[in-house]
C-alpha atoms as a PDB file:
ATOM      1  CA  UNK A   1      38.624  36.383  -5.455  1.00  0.00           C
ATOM      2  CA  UNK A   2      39.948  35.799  -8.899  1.00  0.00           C
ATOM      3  CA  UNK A   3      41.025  38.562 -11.019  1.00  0.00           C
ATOM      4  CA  UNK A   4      38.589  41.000 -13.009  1.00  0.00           C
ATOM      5  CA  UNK A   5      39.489  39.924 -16.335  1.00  0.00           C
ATOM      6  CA  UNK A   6      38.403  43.898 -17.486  1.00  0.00           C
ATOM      7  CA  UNK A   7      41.214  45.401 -15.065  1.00  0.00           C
ATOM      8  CA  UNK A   8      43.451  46.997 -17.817  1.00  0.00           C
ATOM      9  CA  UNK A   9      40.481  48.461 -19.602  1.00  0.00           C
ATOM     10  CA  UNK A  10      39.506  49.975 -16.366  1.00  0.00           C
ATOM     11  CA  UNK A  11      42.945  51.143 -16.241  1.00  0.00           C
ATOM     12  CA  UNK A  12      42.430  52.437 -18.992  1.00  0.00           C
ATOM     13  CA  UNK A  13      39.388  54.346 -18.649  1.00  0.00           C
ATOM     14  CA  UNK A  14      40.867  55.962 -15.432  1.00  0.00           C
ATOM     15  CA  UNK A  15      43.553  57.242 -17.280  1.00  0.00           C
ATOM     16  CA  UNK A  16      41.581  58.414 -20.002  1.00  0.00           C
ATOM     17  CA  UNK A  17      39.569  60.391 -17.419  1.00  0.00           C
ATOM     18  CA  UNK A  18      42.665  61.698 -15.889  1.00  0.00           C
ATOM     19  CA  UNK A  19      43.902  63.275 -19.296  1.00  0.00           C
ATOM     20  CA  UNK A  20      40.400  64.311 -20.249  1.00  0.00           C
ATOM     21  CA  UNK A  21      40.477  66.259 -16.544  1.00  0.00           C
ATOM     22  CA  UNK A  22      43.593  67.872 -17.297  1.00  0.00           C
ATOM     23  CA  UNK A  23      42.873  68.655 -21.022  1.00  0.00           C
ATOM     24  CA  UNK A  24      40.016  70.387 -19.498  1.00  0.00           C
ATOM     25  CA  UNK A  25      41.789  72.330 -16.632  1.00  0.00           C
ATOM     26  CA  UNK A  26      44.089  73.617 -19.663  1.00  0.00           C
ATOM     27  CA  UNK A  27      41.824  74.598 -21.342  1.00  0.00           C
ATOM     28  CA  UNK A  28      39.932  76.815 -18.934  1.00  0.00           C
ATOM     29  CA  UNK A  29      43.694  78.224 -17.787  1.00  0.00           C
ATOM     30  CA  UNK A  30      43.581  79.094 -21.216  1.00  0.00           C
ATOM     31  CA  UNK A  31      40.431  80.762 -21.806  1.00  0.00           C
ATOM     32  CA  UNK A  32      40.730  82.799 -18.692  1.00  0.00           C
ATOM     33  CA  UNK A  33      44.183  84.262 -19.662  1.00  0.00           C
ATOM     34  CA  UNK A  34      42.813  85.253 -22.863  1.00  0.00           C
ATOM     35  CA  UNK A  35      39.706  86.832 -21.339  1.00  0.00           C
ATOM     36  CA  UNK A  36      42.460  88.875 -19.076  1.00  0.00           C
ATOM     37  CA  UNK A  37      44.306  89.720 -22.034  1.00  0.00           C
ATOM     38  CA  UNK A  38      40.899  91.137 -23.708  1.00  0.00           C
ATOM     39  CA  UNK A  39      40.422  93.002 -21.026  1.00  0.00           C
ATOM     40  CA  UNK A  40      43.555  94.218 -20.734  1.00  0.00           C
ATOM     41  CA  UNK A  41      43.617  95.742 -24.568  1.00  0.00           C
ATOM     42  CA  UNK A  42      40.116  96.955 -23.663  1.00  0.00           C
ATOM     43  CA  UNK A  43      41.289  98.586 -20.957  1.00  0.00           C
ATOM     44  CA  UNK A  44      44.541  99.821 -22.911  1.00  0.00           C
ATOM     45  CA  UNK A  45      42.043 101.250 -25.210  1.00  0.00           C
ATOM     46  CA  UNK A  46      40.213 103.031 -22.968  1.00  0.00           C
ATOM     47  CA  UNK A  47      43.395 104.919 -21.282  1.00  0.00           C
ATOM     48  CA  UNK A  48      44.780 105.924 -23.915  1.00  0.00           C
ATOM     49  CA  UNK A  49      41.204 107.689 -25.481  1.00  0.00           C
ATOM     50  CA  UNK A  50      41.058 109.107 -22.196  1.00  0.00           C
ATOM     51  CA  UNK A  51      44.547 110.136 -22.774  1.00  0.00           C
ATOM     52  CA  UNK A  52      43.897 111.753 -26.518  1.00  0.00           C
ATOM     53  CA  UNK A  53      41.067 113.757 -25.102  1.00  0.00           C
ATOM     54  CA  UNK A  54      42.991 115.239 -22.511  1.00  0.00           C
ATOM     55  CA  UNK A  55      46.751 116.083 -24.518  1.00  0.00           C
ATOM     56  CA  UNK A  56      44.313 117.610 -27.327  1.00  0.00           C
ATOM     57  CA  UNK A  57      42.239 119.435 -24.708  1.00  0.00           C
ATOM     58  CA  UNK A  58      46.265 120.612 -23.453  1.00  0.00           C
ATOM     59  CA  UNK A  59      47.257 121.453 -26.414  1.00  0.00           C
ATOM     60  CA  UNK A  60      44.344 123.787 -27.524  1.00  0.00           C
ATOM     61  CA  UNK A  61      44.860 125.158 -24.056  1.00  0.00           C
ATOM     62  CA  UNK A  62      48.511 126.366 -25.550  1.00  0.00           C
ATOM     63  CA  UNK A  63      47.290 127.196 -28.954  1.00  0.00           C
ATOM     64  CA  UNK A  64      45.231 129.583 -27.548  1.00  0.00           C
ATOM     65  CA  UNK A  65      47.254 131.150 -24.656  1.00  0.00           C
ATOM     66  CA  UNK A  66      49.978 130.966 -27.151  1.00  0.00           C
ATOM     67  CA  UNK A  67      48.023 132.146 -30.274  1.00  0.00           C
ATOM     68  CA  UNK A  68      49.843 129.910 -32.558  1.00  0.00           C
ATOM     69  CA  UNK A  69      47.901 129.790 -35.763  1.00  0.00           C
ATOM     70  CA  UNK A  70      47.671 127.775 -38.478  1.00  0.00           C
ATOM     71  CA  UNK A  71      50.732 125.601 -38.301  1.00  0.00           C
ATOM     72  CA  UNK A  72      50.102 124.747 -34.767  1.00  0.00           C
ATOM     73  CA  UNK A  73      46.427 123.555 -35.561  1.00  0.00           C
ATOM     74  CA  UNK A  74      47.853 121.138 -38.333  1.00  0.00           C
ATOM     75  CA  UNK A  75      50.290 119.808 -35.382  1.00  0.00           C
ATOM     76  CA  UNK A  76      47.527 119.189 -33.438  1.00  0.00           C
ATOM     77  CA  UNK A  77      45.457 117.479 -35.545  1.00  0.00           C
ATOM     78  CA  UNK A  78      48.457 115.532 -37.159  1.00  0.00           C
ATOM     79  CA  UNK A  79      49.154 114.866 -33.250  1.00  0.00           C
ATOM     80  CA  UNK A  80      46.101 113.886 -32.608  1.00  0.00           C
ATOM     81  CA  UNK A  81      45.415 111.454 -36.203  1.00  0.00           C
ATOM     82  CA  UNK A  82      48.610 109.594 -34.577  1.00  0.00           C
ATOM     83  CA  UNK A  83      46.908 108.767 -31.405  1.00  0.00           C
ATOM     84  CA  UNK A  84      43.604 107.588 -32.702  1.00  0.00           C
ATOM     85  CA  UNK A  85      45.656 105.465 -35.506  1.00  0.00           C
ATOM     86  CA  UNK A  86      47.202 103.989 -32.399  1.00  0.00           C
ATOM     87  CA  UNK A  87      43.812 103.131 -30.755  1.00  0.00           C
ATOM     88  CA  UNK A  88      42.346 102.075 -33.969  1.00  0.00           C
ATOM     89  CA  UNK A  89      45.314  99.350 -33.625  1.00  0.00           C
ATOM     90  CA  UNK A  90      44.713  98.549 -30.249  1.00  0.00           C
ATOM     91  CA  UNK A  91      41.128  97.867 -31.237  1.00  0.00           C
ATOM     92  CA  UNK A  92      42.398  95.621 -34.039  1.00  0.00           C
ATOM     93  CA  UNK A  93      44.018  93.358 -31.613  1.00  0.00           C
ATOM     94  CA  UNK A  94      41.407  93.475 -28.728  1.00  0.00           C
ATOM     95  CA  UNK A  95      39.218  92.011 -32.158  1.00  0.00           C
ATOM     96  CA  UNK A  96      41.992  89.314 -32.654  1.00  0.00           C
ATOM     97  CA  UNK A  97      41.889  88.625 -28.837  1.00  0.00           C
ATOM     98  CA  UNK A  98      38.164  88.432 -29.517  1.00  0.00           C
ATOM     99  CA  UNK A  99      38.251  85.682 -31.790  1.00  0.00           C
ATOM    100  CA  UNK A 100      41.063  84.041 -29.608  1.00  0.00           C
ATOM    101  CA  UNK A 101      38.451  84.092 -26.856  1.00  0.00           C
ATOM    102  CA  UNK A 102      35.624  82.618 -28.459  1.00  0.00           C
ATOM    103  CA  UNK A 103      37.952  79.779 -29.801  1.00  0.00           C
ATOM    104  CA  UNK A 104      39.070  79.182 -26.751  1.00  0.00           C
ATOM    105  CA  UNK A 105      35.496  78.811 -25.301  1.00  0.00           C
ATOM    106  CA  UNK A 106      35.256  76.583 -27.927  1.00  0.00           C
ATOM    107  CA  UNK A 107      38.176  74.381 -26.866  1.00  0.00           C
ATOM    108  CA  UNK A 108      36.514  74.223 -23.003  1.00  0.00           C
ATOM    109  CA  UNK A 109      33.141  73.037 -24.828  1.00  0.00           C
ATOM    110  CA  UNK A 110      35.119  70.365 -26.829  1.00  0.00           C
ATOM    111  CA  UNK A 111      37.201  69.937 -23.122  1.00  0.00           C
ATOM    112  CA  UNK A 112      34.529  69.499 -21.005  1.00  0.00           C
ATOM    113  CA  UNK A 113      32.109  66.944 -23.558  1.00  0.00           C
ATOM    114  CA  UNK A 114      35.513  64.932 -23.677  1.00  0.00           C
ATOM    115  CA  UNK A 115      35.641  64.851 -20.111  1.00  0.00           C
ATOM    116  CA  UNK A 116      31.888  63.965 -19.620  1.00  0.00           C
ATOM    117  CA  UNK A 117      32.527  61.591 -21.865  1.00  0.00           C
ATOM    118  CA  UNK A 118      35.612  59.411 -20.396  1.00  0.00           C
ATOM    119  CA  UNK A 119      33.522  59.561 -16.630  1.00  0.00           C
ATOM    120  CA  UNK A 120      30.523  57.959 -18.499  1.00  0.00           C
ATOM    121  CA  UNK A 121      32.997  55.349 -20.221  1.00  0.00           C
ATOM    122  CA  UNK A 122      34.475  54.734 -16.456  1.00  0.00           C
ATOM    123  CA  UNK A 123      31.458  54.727 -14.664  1.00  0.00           C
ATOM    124  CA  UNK A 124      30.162  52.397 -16.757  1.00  0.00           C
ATOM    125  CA  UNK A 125      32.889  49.572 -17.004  1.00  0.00           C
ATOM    126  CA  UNK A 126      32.824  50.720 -12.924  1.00  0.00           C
ATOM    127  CA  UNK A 127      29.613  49.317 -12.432  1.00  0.00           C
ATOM    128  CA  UNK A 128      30.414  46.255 -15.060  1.00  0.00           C
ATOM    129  CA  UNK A 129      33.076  45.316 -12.032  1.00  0.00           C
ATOM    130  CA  UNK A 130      30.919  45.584  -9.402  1.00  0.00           C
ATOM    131  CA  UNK A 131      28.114  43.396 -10.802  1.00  0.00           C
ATOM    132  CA  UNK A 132      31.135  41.212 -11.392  1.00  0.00           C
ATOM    133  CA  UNK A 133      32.186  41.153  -8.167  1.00  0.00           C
ATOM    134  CA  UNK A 134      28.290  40.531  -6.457  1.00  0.00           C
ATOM    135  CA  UNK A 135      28.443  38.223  -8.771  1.00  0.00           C
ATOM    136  CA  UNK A 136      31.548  36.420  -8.080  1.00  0.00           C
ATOM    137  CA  UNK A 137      30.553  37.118  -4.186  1.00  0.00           C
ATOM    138  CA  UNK A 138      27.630  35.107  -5.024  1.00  0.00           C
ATOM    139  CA  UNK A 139      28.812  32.087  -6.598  1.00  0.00           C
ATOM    140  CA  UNK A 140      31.093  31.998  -3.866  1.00  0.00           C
ATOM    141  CA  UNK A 141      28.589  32.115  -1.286  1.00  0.00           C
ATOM    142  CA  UNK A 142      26.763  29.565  -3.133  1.00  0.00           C
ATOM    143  CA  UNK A 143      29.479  26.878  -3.238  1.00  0.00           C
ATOM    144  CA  UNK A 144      30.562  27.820   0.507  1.00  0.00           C
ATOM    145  CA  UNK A 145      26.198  26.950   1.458  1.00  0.00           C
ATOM    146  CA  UNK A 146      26.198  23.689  -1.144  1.00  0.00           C
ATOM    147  CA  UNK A 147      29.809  22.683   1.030  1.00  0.00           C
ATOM    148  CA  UNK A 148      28.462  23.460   4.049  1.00  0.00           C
ATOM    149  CA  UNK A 149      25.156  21.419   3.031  1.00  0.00           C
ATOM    150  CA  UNK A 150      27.364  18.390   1.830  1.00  0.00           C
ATOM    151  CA  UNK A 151      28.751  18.616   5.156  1.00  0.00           C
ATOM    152  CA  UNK A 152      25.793  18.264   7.073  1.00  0.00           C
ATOM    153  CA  UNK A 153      24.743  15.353   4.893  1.00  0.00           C
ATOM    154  CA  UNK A 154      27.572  13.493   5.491  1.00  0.00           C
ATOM    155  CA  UNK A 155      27.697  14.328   9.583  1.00  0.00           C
ATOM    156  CA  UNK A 156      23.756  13.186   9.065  1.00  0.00           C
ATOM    157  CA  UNK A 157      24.933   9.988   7.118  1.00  0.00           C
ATOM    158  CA  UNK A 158      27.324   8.815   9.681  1.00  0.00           C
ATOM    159  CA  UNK A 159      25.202   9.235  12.872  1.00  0.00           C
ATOM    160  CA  UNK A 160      22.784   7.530  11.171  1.00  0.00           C
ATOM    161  CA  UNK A 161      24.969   5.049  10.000  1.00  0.00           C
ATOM    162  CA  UNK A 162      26.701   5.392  13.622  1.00  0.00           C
ATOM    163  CA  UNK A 163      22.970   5.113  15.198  1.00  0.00           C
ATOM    164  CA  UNK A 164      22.335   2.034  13.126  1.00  0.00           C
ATOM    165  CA  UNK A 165      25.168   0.475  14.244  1.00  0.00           C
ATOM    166  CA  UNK A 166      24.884   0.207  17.892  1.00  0.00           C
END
């Protein structure tokens, strides 16, 4: 069978797929370790709100079996200002991670029509080859029946020929 003279684009389509397969898997390795990251902040911010709640709830506990007064209610409220400025940055960057996220869903969108793409581009040069090839199979076939026929002439010929003879 001779040589499909499309090979190297095939090639080439194949590995086109390949790299559009693994730009994909990338891409979803990196969406899913910045959804765990998101939820990791989330959760971050969560513990330490639960956390605020119950130091304050502590500490009013001791300012009032203490009976500190004023001084120790500014402490407490500076104390406690600190802690929600520290969630209030946690929820900055769970935001950031946010927009991280949704450009990394993004990416797997752009991924994953890339991908689509290079199998349709392979299929179809695929199924160029293998009309090819029933072609080829058939032109082959064809010569191989027209020898074959020739053949059979000529073995007719000469016992005709042979026939006429004797």
């Amino acid at each position: 069978m001779p040589q499909y003279r499309m090979q190297t684009l095939l090639e080439m389509r194949e590995r086109a797929e390949e790299e559009a397969k693994q730009a994909f898997s990338d891409a979803m390795q990196a969406l899913t370790k910045a959804q765990q990251e998101q939820k990791r902040l989330e959760a971050d911010l969560e513990r330490r709100k639960r956390e605020r709640k119950q130091r304050v709830d502590e500490y009013v506990k001791e300012i009032v079996s203490n009976g500190t007064g004023v001084n120790g209610m500014r402490n407490m409220y500076a104390f406690e200002n600190r802690l929600k400025a520290e969630e209030a940055q946690v929820a900055l960057e769970i935001e950031k991670q946010k927009v991280v996220v949704r450009q990394a869903e993004k990416l797997v969108e752009l991924r994953r029509a890339e991908m689509a793409e290079a199998a349709k581009e392979l299929k179809a040069i695929e199924k160029h080859k293998e009309k090819w090839t029933k072609e080829v199979r058939a032109e082959r076939q064809m010569r191989e029946e027209l020898n074959q026929e020739e053949i059979g002439n000529a073995l007719h010929l000469a016992r005709m020929k042979a026939q006429q003879d004797s």
